[in-house]
Protein backbone atom coordinates (compact mmCIF):
# COMPACT_ATOMS: atom_id res chain seq x y z
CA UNK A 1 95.16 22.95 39.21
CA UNK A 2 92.66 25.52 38.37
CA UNK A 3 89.92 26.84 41.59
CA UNK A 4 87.03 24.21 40.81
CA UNK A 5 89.74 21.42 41.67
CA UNK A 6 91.50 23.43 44.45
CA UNK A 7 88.11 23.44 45.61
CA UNK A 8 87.63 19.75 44.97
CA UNK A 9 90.40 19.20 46.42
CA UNK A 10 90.63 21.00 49.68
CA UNK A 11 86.65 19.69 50.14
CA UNK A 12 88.25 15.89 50.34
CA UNK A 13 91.30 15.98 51.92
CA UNK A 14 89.12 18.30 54.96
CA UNK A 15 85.74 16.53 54.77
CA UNK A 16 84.02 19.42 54.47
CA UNK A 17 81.14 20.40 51.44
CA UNK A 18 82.28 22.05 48.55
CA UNK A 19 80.50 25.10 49.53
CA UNK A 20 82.59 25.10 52.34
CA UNK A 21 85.84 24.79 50.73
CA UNK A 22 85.43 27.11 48.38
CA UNK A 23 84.43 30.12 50.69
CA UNK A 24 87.35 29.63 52.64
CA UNK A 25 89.63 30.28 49.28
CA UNK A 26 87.57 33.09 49.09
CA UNK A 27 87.69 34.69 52.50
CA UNK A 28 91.65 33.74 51.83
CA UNK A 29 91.94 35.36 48.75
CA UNK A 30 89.61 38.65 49.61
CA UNK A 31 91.27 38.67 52.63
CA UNK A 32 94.60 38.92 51.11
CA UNK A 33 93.82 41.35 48.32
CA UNK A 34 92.00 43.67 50.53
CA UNK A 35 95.23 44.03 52.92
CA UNK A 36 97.47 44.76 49.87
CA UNK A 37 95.15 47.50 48.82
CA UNK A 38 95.66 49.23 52.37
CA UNK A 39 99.07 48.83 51.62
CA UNK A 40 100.18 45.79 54.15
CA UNK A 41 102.48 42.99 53.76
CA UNK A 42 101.00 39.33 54.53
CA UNK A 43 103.79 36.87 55.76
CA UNK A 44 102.77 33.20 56.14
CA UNK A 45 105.40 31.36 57.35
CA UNK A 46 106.45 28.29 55.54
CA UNK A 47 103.75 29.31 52.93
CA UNK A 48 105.39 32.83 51.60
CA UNK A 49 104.60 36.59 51.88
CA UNK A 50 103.07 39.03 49.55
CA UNK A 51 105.00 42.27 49.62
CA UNK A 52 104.38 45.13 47.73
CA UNK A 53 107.37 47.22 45.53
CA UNK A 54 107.17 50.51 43.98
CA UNK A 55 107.98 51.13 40.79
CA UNK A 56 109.42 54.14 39.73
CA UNK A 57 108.10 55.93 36.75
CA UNK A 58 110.46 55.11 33.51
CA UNK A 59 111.16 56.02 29.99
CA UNK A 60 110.24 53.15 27.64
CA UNK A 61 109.45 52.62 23.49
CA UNK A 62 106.62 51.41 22.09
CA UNK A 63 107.46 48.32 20.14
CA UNK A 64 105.11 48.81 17.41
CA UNK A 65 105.99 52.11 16.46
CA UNK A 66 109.21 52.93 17.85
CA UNK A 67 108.17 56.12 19.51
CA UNK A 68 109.34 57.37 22.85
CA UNK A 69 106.43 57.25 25.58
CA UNK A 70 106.51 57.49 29.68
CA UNK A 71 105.52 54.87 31.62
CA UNK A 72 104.09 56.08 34.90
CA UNK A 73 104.84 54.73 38.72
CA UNK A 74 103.07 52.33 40.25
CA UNK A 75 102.82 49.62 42.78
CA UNK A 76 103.62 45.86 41.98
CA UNK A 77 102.28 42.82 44.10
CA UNK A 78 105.40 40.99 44.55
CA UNK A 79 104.95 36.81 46.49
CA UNK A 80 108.39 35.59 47.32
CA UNK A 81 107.68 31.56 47.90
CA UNK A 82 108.15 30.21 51.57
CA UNK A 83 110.56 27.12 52.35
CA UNK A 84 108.04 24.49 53.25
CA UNK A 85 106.50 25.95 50.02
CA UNK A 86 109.51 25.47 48.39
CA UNK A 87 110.34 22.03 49.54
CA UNK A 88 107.64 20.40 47.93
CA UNK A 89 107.41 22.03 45.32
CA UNK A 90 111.56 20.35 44.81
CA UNK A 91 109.91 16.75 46.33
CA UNK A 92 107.09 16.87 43.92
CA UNK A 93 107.83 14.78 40.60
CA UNK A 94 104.33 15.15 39.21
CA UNK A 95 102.07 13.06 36.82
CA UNK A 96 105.15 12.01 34.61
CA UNK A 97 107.24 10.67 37.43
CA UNK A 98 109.95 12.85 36.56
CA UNK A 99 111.34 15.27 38.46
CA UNK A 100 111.11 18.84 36.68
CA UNK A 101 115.31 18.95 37.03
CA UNK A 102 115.89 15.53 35.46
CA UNK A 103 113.22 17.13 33.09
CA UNK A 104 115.48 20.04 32.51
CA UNK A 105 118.74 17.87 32.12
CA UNK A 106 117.37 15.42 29.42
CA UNK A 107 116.14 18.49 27.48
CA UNK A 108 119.75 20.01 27.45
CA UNK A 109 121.31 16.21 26.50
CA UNK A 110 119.22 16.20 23.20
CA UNK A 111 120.31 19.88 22.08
């Protein structure tokens, strides 16, 4: 589901405009973005938290050409999924009717 049927979405199951629905992802979103910048954590419970985890600056190779280079430090945006988040996502068998592990087990009976 990409925004313009989140929007969709969210605007029918709320009975609210479009409009509507789509400046509340927004507010969400900048909302979210703007308190990682300052350097907070958001928690929503049931939904997940954002977090964010320093990374320490590393020596690494350049696949191309095989030369040495240093990869500086920096900060990584980290979301670590929430249970009710992670519930249905498990519930949810999707447009197929198939759940993704029965998915997962019939692709590793025809190997």
């Amino acid at each position: 589901m990409n925004k313009t049927e989140l929007v969709d979405f969210i605007a029918k199951q709320n009975d609210c405009s479009k409009v509507e629905a789509e400046k509340a992802i927004n507010l969400f979103t900048n909302s979210v973005i703007e308190a990682v910048s300052e350097g907070n954590d958001v928690s929503l419970l049931g939904f997940g938290n954002f977090t964010i985890n320093a990374v320490e600056a590393r020596k690494g190779i350049n696949p191309k050409t095989k030369e040495p280079l240093q990869i500086e430090a920096y900060n990584q945006v980290r979301f670590k999924v929430g249970q009710k988040l992670k519930d249905a996502g498990n519930s949810n068998t999707g447009k197929s009717g198939k759940s993704v592990a029965s998915k997962l087990k019939n692709a590793k009976a025809k190997k």
